[in-house]
Protein backbone atom coordinates (compact mmCIF):
# COMPACT_ATOMS: atom_id res chain seq x y z
CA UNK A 1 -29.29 17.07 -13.25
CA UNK A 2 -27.42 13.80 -12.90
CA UNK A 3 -26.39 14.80 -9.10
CA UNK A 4 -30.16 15.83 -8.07
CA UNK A 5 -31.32 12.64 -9.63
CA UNK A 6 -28.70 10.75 -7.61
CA UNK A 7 -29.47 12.81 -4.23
CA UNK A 8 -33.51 12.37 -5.02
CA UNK A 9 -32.57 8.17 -5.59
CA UNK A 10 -31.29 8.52 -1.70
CA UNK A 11 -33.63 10.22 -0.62
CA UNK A 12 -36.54 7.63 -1.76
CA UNK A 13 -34.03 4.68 -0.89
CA UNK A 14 -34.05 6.32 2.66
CA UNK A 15 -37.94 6.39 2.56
CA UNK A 16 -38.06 2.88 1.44
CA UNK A 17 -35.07 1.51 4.15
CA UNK A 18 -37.68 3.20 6.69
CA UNK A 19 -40.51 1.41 5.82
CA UNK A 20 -38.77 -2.07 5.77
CA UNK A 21 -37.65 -1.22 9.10
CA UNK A 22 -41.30 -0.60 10.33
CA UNK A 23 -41.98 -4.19 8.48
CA UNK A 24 -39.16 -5.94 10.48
CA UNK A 25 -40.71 -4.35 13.06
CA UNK A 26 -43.88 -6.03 12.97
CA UNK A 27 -42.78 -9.37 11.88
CA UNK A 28 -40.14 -9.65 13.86
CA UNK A 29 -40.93 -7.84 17.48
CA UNK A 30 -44.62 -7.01 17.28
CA UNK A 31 -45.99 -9.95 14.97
CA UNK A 32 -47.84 -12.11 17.80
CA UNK A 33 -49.84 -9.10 18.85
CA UNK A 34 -53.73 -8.84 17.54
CA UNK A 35 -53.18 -5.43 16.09
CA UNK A 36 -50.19 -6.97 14.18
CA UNK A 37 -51.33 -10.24 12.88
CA UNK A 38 -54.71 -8.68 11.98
CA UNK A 39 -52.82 -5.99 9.56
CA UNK A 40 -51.06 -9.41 7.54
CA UNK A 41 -54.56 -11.46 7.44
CA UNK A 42 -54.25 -13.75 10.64
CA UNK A 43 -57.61 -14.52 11.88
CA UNK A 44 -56.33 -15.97 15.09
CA UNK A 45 -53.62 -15.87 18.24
CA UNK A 46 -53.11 -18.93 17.60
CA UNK A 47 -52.18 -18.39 13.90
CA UNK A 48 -50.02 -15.89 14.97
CA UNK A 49 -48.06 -18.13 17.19
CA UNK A 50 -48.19 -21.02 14.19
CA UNK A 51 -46.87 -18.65 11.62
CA UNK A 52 -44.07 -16.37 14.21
CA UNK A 53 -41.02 -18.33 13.09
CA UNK A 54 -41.55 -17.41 9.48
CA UNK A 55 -42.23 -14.16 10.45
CA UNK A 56 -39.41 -13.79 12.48
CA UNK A 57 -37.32 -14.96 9.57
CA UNK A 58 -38.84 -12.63 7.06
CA UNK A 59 -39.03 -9.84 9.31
CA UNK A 60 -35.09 -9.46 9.60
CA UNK A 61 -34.90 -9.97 5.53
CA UNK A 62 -36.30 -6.72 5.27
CA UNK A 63 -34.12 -5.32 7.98
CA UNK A 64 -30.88 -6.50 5.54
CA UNK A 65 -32.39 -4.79 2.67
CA UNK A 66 -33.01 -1.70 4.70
CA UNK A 67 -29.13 -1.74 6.78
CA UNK A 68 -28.00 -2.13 2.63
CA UNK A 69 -29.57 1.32 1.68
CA UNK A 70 -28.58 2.92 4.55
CA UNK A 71 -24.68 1.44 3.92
CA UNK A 72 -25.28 1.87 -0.18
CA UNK A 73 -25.65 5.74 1.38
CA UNK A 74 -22.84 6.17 3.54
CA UNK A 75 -21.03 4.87 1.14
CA UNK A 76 -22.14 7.15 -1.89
CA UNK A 77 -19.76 10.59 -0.74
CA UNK A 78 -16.89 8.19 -0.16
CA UNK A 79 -17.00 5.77 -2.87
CA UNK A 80 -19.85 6.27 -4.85
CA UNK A 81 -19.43 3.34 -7.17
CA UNK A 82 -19.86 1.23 -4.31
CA UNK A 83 -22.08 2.97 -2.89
CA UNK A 84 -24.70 3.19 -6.29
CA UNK A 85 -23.87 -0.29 -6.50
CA UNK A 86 -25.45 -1.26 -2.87
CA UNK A 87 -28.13 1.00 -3.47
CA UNK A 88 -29.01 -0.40 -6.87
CA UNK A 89 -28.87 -3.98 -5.04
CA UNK A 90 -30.99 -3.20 -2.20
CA UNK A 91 -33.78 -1.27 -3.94
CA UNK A 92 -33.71 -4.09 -6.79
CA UNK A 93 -33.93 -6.50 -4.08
CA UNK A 94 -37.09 -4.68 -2.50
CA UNK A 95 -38.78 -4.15 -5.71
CA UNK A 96 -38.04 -7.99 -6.50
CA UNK A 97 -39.33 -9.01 -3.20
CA UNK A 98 -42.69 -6.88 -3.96
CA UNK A 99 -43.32 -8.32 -6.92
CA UNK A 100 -42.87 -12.30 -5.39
CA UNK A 101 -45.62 -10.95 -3.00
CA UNK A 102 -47.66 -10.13 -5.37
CA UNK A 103 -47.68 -13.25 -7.60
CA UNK A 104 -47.64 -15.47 -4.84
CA UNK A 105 -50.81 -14.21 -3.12
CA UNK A 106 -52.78 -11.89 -5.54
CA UNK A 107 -54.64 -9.88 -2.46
CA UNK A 108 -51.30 -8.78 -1.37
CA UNK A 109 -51.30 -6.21 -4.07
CA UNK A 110 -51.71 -2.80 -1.99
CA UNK A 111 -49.14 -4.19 0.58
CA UNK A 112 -46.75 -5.20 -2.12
CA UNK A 113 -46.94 -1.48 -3.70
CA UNK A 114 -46.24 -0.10 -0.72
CA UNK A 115 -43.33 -1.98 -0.41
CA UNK A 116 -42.09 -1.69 -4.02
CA UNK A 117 -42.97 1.60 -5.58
CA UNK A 118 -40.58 3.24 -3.21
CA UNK A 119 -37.58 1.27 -3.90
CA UNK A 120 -38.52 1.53 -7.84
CA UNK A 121 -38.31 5.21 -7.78
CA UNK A 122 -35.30 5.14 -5.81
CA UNK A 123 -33.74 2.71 -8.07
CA UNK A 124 -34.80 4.48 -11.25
CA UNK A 125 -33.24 8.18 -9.99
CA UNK A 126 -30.54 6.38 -9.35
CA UNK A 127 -29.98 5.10 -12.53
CA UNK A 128 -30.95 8.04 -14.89
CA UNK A 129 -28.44 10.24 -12.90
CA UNK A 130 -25.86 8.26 -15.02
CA UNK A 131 -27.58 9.54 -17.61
CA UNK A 132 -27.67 12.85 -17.04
């Protein structure tokens, strides 16, 4: 049990690097394009140029959380403490990160599941396949 839990806590983490990969994505390549800003509430091109810098920025935050799953990973068959230990960090971070998103601006909610509920699973498979 405690090895599927551990292999389903990958998988999820894998899920979850993915999608913060599609987030740097936008923030950090595609965030000045109307498609783009329209998805994270811009009204404007000009907001979008305003705001690109911090966008930029955040965008390659979630690209470090993501690059630590996928190393918390690699590691796991060669040195799994390490390994459990980056993934636990990473998906904590994520699910952190959701949560200041959604107490900082309330509407954010949906976006903020999307971007923590992944992570959370991950983090909690991980976890209970210690105990197991």
């Amino acid at each position: 049990m405690g090895s599927f839990l551990l292999v389903t806590g990958a998988v999820l983490a894998a899920a979850a690097a993915a999608l913060h990969v599609y987030i740097f994505v936008l923030e950090s390549v595609l965030w000045t394009r109307p498609s783009t800003w329209r998805v994270f509430g811009l009204r404007s091109q000009a907001d979008a140029e305003t705001t690109r810098p911090l966008a930029y920025n955040q965008g390659f935050y979630n690209l470090f959380l993501a690059i630590g799953v996928v190393v918390g990973i690699a590691l796991l068959p060669v040195n799994s403490s390490a390994g459990v230990t980056l993934l636990l960090a990473s998906t904590l971070s994520m699910v952190l990160a959701a949560l200041v998103l959604v107490t900082s601006n309330r509407p954010m909610l949906r976006a903020a599941a999307m971007q923590g509920v992944l992570p959370l699973l991950a983090a909690l498979s991980v976890a209970l396949s210690f105990a197991f």
